[in-house]
Protein backbone atom coordinates (compact mmCIF):
# COMPACT_ATOMS: atom_id res chain seq x y z
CA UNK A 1 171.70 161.47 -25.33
CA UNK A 2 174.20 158.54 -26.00
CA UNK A 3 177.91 158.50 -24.49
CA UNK A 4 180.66 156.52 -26.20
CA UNK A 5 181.61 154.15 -23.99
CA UNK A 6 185.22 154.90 -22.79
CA UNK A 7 188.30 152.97 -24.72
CA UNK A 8 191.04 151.67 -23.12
CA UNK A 9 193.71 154.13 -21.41
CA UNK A 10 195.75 155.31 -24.49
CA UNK A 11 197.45 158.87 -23.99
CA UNK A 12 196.03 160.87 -26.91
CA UNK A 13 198.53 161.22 -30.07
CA UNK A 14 197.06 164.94 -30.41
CA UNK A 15 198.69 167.69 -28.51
CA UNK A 16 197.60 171.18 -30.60
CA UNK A 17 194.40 170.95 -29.37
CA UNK A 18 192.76 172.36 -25.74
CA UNK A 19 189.68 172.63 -24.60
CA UNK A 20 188.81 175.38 -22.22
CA UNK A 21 185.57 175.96 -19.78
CA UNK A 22 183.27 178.83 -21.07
CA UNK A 23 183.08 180.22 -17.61
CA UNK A 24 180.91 180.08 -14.58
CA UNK A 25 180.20 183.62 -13.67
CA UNK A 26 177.30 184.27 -16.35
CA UNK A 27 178.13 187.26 -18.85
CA UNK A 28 180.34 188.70 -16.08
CA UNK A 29 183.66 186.36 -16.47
CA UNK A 30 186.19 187.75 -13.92
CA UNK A 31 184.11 190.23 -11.87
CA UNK A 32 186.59 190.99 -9.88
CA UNK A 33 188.46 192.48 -11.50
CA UNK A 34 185.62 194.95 -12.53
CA UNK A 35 183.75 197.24 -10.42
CA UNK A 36 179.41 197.39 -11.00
CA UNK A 37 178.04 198.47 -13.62
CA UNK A 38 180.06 195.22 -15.43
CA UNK A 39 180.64 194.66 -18.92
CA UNK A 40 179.92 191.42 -19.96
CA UNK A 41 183.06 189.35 -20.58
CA UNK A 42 184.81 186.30 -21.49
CA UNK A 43 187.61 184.07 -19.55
CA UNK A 44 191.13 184.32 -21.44
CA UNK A 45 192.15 182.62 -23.25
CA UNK A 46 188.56 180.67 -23.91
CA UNK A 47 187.99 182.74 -26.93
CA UNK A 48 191.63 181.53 -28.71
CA UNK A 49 189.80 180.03 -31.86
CA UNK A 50 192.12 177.02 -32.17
CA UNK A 51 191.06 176.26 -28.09
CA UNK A 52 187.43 174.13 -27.95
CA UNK A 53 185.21 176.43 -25.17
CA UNK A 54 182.85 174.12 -23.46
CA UNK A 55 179.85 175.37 -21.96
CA UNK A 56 177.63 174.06 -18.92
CA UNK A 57 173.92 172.36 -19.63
CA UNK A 58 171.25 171.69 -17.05
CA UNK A 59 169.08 168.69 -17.73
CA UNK A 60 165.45 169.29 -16.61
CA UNK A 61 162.10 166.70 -17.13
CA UNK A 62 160.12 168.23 -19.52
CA UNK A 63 156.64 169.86 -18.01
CA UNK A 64 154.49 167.09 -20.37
CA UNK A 65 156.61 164.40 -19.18
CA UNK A 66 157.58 162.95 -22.49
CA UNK A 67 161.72 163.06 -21.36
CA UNK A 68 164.83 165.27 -20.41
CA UNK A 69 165.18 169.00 -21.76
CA UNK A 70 168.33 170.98 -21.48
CA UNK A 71 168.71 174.16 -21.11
CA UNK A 72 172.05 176.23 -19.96
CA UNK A 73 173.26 175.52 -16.53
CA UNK A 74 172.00 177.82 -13.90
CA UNK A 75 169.07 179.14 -16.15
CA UNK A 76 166.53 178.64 -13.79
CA UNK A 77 168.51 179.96 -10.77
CA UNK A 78 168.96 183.13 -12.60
CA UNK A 79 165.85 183.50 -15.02
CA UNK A 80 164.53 187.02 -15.32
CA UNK A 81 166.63 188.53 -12.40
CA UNK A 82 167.48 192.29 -12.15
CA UNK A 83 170.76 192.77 -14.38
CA UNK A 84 171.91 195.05 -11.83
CA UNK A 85 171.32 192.55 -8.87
CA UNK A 86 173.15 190.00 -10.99
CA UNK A 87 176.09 191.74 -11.33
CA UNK A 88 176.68 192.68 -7.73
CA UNK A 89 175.76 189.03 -7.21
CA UNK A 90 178.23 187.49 -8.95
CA UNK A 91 180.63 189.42 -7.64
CA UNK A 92 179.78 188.22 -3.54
CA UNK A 93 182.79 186.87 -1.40
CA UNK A 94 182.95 183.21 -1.43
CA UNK A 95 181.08 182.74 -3.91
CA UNK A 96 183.45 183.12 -6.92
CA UNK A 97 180.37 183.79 -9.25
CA UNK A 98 180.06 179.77 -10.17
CA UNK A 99 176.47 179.94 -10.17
CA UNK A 100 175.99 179.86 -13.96
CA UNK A 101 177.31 179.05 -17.33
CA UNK A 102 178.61 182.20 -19.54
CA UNK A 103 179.71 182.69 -22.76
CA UNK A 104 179.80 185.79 -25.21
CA UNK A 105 182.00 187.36 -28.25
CA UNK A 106 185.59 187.74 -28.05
CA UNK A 107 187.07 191.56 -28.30
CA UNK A 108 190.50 190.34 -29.58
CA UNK A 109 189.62 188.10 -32.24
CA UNK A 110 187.79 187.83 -35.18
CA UNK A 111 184.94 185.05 -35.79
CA UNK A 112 186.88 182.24 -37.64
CA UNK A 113 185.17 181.48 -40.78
CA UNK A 114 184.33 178.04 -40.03
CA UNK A 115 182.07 179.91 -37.54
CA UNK A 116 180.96 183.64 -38.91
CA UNK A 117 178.06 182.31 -40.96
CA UNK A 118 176.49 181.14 -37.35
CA UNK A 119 176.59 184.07 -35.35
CA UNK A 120 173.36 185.92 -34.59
CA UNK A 121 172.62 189.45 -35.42
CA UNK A 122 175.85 190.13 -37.19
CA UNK A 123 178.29 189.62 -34.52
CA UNK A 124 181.95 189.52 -36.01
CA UNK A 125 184.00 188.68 -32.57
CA UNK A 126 184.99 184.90 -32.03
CA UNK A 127 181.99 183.34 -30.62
CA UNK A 128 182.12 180.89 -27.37
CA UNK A 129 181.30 178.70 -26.20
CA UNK A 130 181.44 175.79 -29.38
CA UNK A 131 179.94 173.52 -27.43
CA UNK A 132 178.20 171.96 -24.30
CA UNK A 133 178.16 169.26 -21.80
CA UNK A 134 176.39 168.63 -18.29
CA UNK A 135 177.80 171.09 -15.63
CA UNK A 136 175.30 171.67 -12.78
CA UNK A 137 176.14 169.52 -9.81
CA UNK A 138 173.25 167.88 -9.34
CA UNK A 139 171.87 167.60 -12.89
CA UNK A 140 173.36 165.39 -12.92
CA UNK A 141 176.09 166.04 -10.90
CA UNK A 142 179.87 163.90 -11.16
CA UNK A 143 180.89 161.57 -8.61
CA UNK A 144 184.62 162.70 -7.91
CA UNK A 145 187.51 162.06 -5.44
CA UNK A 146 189.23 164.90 -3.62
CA UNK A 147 191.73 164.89 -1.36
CA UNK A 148 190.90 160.71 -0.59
CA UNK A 149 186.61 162.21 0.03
CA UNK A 150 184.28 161.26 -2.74
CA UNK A 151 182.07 164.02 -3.37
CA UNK A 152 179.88 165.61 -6.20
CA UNK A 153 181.20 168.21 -8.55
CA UNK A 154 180.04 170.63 -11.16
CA UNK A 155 180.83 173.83 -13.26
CA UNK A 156 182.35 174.28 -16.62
CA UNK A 157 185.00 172.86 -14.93
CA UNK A 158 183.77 169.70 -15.22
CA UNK A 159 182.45 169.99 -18.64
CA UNK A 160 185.41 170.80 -20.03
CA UNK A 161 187.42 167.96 -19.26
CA UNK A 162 184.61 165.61 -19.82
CA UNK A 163 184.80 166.68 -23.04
CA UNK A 164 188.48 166.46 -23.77
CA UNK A 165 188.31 162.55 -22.31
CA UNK A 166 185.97 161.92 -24.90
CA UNK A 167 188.36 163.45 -27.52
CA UNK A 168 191.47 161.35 -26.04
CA UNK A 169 188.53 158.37 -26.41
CA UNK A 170 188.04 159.11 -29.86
CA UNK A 171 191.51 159.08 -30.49
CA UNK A 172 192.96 156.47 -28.72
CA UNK A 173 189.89 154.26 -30.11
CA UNK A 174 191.09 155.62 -33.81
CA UNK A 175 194.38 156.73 -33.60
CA UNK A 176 193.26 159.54 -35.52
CA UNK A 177 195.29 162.95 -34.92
CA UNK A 178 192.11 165.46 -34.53
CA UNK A 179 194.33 168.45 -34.42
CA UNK A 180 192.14 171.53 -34.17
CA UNK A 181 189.07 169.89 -34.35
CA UNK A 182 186.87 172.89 -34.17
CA UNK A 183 186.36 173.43 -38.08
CA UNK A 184 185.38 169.62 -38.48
CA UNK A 185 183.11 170.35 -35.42
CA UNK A 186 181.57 173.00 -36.87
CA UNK A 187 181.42 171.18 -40.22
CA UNK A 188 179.88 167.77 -38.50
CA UNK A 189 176.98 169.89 -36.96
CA UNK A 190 176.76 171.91 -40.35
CA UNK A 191 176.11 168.36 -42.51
CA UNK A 192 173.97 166.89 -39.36
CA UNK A 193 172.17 169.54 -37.29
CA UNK A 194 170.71 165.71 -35.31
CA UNK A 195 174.25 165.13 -34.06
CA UNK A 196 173.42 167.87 -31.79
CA UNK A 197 171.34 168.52 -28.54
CA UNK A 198 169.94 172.21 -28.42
CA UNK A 199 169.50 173.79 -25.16
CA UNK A 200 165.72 174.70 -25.16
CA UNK A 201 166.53 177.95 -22.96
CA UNK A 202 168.82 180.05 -20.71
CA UNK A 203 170.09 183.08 -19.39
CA UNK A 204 173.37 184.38 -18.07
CA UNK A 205 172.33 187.55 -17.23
CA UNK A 206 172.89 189.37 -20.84
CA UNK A 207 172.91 186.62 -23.34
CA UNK A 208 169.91 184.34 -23.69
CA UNK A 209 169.80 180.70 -25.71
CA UNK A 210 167.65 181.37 -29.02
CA UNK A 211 166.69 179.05 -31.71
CA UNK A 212 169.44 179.67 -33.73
CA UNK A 213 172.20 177.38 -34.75
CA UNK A 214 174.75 178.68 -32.07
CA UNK A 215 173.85 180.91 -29.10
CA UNK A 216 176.14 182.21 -26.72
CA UNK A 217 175.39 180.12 -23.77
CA UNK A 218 175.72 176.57 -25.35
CA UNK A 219 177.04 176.98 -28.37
CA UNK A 220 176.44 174.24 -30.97
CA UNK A 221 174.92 172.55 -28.17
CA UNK A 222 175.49 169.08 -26.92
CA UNK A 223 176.81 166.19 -28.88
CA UNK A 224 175.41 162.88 -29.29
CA UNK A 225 179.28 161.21 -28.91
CA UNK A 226 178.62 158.05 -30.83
CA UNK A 227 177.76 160.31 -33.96
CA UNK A 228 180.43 162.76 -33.71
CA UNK A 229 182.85 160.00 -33.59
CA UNK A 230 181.77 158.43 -36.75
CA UNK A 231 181.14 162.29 -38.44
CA UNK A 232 185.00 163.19 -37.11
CA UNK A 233 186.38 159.58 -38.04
CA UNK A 234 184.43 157.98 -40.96
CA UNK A 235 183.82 155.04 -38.81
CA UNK A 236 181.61 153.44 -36.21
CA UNK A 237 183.11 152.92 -32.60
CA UNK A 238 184.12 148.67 -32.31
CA UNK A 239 182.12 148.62 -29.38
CA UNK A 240 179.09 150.33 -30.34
CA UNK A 241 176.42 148.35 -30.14
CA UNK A 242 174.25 148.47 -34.03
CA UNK A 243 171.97 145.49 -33.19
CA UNK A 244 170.09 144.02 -29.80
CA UNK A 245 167.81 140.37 -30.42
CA UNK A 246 166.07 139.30 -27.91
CA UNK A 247 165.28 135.76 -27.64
CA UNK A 248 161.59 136.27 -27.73
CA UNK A 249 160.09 137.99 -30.35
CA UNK A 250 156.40 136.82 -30.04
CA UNK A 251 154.32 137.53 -27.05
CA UNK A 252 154.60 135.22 -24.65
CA UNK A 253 151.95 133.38 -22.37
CA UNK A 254 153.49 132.17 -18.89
CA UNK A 255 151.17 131.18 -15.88
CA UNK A 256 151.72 133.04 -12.61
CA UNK A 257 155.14 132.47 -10.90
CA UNK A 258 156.84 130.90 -14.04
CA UNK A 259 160.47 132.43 -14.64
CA UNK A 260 160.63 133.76 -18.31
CA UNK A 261 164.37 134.28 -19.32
CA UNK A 262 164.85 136.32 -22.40
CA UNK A 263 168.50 136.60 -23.48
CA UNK A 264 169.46 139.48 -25.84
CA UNK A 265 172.49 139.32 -27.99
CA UNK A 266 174.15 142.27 -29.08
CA UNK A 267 176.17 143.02 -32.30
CA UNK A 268 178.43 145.57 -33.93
CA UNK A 269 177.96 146.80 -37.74
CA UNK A 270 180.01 144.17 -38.29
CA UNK A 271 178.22 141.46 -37.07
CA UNK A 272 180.35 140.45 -34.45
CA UNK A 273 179.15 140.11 -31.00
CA UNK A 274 179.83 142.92 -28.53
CA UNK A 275 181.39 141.87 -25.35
CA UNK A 276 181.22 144.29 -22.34
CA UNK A 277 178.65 146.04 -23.58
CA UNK A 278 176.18 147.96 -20.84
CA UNK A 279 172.65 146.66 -21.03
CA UNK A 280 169.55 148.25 -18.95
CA UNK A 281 166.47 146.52 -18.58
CA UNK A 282 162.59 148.25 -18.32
CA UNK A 283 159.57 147.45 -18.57
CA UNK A 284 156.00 148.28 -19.63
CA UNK A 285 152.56 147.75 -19.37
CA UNK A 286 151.52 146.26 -16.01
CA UNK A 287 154.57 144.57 -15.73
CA UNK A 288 156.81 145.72 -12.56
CA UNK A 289 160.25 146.25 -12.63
CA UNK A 290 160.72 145.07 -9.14
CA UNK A 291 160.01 141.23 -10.80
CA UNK A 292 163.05 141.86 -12.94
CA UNK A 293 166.57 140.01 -11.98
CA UNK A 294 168.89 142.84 -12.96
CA UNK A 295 168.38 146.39 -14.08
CA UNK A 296 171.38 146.57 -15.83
CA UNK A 297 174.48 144.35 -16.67
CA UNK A 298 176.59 143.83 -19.30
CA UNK A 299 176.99 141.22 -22.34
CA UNK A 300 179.44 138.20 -22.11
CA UNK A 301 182.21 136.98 -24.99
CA UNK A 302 179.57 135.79 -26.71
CA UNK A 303 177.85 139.16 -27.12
CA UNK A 304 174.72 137.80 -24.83
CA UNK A 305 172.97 139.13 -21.28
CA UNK A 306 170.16 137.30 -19.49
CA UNK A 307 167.06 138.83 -17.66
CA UNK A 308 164.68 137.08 -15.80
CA UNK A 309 161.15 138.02 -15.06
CA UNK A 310 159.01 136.93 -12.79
CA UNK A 311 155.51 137.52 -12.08
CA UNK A 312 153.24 135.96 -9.92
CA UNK A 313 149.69 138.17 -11.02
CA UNK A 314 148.30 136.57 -13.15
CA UNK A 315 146.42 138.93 -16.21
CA UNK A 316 149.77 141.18 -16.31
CA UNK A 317 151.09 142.30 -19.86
CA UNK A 318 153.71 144.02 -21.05
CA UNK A 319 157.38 144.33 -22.33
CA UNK A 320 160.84 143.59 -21.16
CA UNK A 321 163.15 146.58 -22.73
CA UNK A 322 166.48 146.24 -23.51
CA UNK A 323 168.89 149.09 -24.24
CA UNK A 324 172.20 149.31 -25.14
CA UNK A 325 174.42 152.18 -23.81
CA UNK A 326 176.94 151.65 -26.29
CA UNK A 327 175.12 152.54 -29.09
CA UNK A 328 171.22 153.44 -27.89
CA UNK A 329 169.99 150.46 -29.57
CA UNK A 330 166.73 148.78 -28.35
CA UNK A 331 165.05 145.62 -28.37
CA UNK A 332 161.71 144.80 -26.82
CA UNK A 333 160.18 141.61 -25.77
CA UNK A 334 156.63 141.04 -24.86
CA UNK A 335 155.06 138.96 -21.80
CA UNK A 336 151.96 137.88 -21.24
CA UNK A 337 150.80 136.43 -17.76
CA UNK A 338 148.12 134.15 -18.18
CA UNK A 339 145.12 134.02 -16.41
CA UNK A 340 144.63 130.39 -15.02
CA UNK A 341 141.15 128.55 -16.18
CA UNK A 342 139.78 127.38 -12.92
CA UNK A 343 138.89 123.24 -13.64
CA UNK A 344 137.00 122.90 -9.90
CA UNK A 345 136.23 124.81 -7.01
CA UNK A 346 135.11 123.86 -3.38
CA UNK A 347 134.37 126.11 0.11
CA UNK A 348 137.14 125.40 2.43
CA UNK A 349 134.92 126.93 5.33
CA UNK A 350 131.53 124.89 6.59
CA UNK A 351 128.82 125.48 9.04
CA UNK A 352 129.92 129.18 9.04
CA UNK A 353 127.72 131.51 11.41
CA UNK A 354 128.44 135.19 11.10
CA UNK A 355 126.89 138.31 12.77
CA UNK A 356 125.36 140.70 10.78
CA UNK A 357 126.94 143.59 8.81
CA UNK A 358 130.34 142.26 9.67
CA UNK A 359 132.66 141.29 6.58
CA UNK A 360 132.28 137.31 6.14
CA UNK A 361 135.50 135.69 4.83
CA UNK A 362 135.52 132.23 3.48
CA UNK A 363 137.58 129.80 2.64
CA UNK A 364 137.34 129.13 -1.23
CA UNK A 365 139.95 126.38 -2.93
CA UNK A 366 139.96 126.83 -7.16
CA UNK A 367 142.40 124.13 -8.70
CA UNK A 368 143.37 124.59 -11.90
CA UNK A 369 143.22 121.59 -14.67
CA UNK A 370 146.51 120.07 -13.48
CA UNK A 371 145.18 120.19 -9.97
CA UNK A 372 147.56 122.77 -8.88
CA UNK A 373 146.11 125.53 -6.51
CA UNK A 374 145.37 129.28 -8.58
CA UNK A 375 146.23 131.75 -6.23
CA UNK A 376 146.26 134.74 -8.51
CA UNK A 377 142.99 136.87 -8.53
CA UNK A 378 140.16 134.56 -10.01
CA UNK A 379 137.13 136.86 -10.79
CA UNK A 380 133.47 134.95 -9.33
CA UNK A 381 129.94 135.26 -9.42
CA UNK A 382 128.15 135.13 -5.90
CA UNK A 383 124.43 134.39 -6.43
CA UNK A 384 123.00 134.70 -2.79
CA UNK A 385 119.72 133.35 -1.77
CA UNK A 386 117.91 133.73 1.84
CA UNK A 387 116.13 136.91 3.58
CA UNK A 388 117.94 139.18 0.24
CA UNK A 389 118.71 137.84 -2.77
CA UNK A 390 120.83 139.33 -5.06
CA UNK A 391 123.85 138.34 -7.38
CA UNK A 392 127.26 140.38 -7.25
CA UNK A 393 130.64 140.06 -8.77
CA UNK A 394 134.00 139.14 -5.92
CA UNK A 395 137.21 137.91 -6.57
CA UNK A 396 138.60 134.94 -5.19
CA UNK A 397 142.51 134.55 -4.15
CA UNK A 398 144.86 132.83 -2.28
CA UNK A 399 142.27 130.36 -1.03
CA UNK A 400 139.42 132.82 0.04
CA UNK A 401 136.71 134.36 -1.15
CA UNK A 402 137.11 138.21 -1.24
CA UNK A 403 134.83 139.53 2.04
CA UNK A 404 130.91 139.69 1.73
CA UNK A 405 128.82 142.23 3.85
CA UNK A 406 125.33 140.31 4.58
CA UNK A 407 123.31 142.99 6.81
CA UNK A 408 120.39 140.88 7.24
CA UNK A 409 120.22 137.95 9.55
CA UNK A 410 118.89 134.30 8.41
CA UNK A 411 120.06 131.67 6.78
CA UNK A 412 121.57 131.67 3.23
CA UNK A 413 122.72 129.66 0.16
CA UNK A 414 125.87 130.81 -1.25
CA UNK A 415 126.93 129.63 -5.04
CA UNK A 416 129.84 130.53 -6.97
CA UNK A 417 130.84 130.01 -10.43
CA UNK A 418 133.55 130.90 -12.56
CA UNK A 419 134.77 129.06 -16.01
CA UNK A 420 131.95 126.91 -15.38
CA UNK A 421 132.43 125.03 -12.41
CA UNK A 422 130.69 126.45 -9.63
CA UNK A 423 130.08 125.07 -5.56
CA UNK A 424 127.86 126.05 -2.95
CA UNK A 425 127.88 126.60 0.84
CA UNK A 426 124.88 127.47 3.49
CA UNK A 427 126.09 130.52 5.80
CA UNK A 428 123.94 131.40 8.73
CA UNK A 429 123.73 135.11 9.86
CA UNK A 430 122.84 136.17 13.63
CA UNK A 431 121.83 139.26 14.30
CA UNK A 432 124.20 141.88 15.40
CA UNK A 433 123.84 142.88 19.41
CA UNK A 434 120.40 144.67 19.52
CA UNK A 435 121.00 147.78 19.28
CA UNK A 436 117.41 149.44 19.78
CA UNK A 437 114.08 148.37 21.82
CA UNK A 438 110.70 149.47 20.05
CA UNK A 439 107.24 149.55 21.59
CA UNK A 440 104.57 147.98 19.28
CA UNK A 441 101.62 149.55 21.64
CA UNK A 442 97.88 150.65 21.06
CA UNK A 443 96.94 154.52 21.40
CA UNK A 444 94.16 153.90 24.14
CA UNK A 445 93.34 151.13 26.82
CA UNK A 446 89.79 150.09 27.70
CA UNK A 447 88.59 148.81 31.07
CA UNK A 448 87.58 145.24 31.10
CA UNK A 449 90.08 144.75 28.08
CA UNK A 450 92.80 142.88 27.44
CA UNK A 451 95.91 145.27 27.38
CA UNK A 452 98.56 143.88 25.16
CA UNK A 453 101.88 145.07 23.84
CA UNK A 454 105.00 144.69 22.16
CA UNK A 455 108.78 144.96 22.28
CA UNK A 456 110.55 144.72 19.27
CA UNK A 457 114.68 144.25 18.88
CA UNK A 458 116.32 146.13 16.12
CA UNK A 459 120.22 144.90 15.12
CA UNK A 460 122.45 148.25 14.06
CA UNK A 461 121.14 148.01 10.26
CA UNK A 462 117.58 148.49 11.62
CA UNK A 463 116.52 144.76 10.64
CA UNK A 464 114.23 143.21 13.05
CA UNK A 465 116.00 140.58 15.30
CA UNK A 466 113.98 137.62 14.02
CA UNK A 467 117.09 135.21 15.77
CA UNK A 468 116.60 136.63 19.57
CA UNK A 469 116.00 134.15 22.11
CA UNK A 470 115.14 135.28 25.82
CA UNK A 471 111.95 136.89 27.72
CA UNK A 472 111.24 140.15 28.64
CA UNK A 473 109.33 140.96 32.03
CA UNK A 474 107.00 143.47 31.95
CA UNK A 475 105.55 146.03 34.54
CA UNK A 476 102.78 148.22 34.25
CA UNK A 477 101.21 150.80 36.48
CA UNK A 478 97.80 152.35 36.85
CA UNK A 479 95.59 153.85 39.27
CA UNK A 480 98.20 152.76 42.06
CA UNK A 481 98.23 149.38 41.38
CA UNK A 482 101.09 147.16 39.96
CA UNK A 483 100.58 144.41 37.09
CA UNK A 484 103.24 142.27 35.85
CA UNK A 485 103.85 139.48 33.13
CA UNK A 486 106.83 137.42 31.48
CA UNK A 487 106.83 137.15 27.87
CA UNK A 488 109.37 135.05 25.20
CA UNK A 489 110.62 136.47 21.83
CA UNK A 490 109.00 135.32 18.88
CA UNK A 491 110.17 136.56 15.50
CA UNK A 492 111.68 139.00 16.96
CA UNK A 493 108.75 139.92 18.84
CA UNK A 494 107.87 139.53 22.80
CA UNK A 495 104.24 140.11 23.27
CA UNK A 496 103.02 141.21 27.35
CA UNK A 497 99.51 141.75 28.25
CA UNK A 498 97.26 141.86 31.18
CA UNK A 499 93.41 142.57 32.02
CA UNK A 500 92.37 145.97 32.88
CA UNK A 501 90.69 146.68 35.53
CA UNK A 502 86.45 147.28 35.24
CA UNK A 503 86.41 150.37 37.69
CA UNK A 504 90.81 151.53 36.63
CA UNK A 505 91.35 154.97 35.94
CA UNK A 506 94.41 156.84 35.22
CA UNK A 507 97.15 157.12 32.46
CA UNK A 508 98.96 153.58 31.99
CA UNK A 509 102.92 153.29 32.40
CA UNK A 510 104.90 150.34 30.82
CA UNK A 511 108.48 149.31 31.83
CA UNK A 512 110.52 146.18 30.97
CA UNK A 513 113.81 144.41 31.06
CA UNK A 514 114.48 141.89 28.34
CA UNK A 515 116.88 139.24 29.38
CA UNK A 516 118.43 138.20 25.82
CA UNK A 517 120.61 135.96 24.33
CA UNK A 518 121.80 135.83 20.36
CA UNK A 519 120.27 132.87 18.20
């Protein structure tokens, strides 16, 4: 929904007409002056067919996302409640019943024949309300002073004279005399059913919104302002905005970090430039709006606003939005953010020694062909070579090489590429902290034999330590007697043995302590 943006402060030259709220005790206007079961009602003297009766709207997102819905204010507060509940409800101390929009037929006078053709099933009482504007106070709500506070308002008390301002608008901006404007109203709507927003649903407790051209809760429904000027006036609003260029109309192409400016100038039917007029900004795509410079501001004599963007990843795409409030109109401009070619690439980090199964981070410069440093993401290709070879995909930025997990310890050749231009590295990987001791031992000893045996070291991933250094002093027992020996690691391997006696009998017991250190 547009607004017309407000004219100057010019006292209206029309004084016949009033606008009146539709109520905000549902069907039940002045409950308290009736005792349960009510009789649905109207608030005097709303239903006076020369007085404009404004109803409330809600706005709600709709449930598929695609954008606001209306429907009459306090619907879903009140949606499929007990009648009888409501009416005692309404009726509570304190509360006044302003809980939800009303509206209804009049019992004192007829339906006016600009409006008899719309009523539903052959009412013949004047209908309200004619139309609708926002009235819950928080969708959306009105910022208001009272009493030197600022607070937020609601009610059909703030429709109404929402709408009347935009009558005294309309005039001012025309000096047309509107009169009783509700026949050209009702004629406007009648030659452009568009001009109109229809409340999709609603309930006031005896009256719910069809799909008919007038319902008792909203009326018409709620008017796009910019076209019911022109339909009550014959002619576009000066300020209204009827054309938005941008200053790019092709996409694009920026590196990372470059400033794009895109000025859009705005115009009236006329031609002229539009000064004043409210501008937002959006965008699309993968562009953020954070990396805009304004989200709104307004156009200078010249009928021009500036927004910057800004975006420092590089493979981004989108558009920069620009709408006008004065008028709805909207221009788009599209950005591209490049993806830097890398021209040469060279490991930062050298004679790197990692443990095993940790995440190894390295230092990786990629220049671009002007020699400057890329810092966005730069996808890679990582061919590893050593005790596993494989080749995997990484991303290199802001001067590193996205983490590698190498599980297996020995030395490795690391090349990457990318546009090209490759370089390579050698990485050596220790062994994490041994993290389990395994016998390598025969079933059965034999006297007069050699007994030998082995201790293996396992790192955390189960990979034999082939990188220990230290010995490992060994201890056996049998038939009473005490052997001992001192082995070193070798390939990850220490190796004890001893001979066994001609004449030993017995079961064999082996203990040892391995004093180690990492490669």
């Amino acid at each position: 929904m547009r607004w017309l943006r407000r004219a100057p402060e010019i006292e209206p030259t029309f004084v016949e007409q009033g606008d009146y709220r539709g109520g905000d005790q549902g069907a039940f206007a002045n409950a308290g002056m009736q005792s349960p079961p009510l009789s649905p009602a109207i608030p005097v003297p709303t239903d006076v067919p020369e007085i404009t009766s404004v109803g409330g709207i809600d706005f709600r997102a709709t449930p598929s996302g695609g954008g606001l819905a209306t429907a009459s204010w306090g619907a879903d507060a009140w949606a499929g409640i007990d009648e009888n509940y409501l009416q005692t409800a309404v009726d509570q101390p304190g509360t006044s019943g302003n809980r939800l929009a009303g509206g209804g037929y009049s019992s004192y006078f007829a339906a006016p024949s600009w409006q008899a053709n719309l009523l539903p099933g052959g009412a013949t009482g004047r209908g309200v309300p004619d139309t609708a504007l926002p009235a819950s106070p928080t969708y959306p709500g009105i910022a208001m002073e009272f009493g030197g506070s600022q607070t937020e308002s609601g009610g059909t008390s703030m429709a109404a004279p929402m709408f009347a301002r935009y009558l005294a608008d309309m005039a001012a901006q025309s000096g047309s005399n509107f009169g009783d404007v509700n026949p050209a109203l009702y004629q406007a709507v009648f030659n452009n059913p568009g001009l109109v927003t229809r409340a999709l649903y609603g309930y006031d407790g005896y009256w719910a919104v069809d799909g008919g051209s007038w319902n008792p809760l909203t009326g018409l429904g709620t008017p796009d302002m910019d076209a019911l000027y022109q339909a009550l006036t014959g002619d576009a609003p000066q300020d209204a905005v009827a054309e938005l260029s941008p200053s790019v109309t092709a996409p694009l192409t920026v590196s990372p970090g470059t400033p794009v400016s895109i000025t859009f100038t705005a115009v009236n039917s006329a031609g002229a430039p539009v000064q004043g007029a409210t501008v937002s900004f959006a965008v699309t795509g993968s562009l953020q709006a954070t990396n805009l410079s304004s989200t709104e501001a307004s156009t200078d004599s010249n009928g021009q606003v500036t927004v910057t963007y800004t975006d420092n990843t590089s493979g981004d795409t989108g558009t920069v939005t620009a709408t006008s409030l004065a008028g709805g109109n909207s221009q788009t401009a599209t950005i591209t953010i490049a993806q830097p070619q890398p021209a040469a690439m060279a490991f930062t980090s050298t004679n790197v020694s990692e443990v095993a199964g940790r995440p190894v981070s390295l230092g990786l410069s990629i220049t671009a062909g002007d020699g400057s440093q890329i810092n966005a993401p730069v996808p890679v290709t990582v061919v590893i070579s050593g005790p596993r070879d494989r080749v995997i995909a990484a991303t290199a930025q802001n001067g590193s090489l996205s983490p590698l997990r190498l599980v297996k310890a020995g030395i490795y050749a690391l090349m990457v590429s990318a546009n090209g231009v490759s370089t390579s590295t050698v990485l050596t990987v220790v062994p994490a902290s041994p993290a389990a001791w395994r016998y390598r031992t025969p079933r059965y000893y034999y006297r007069g034999k050699t007994w030998r045996e082995g201790l293996a070291a396992y790192d955390q991933f189960g990979n034999l330590d082939t990188l220990i250094q230290g010995t490992v002093t060994w201890t056996w027992r049998l038939g009473g007697k005490t052997y001992h020996a001192v082995s070193r690691f070798v390939d990850g391997v220490a190796w004890g043995s001893f001979v066994v006696p001609a004449k030993a009998t017995g079961e064999l017991y082996t203990s040892t302590h391995p004093s180690w250190v990492q490669g």
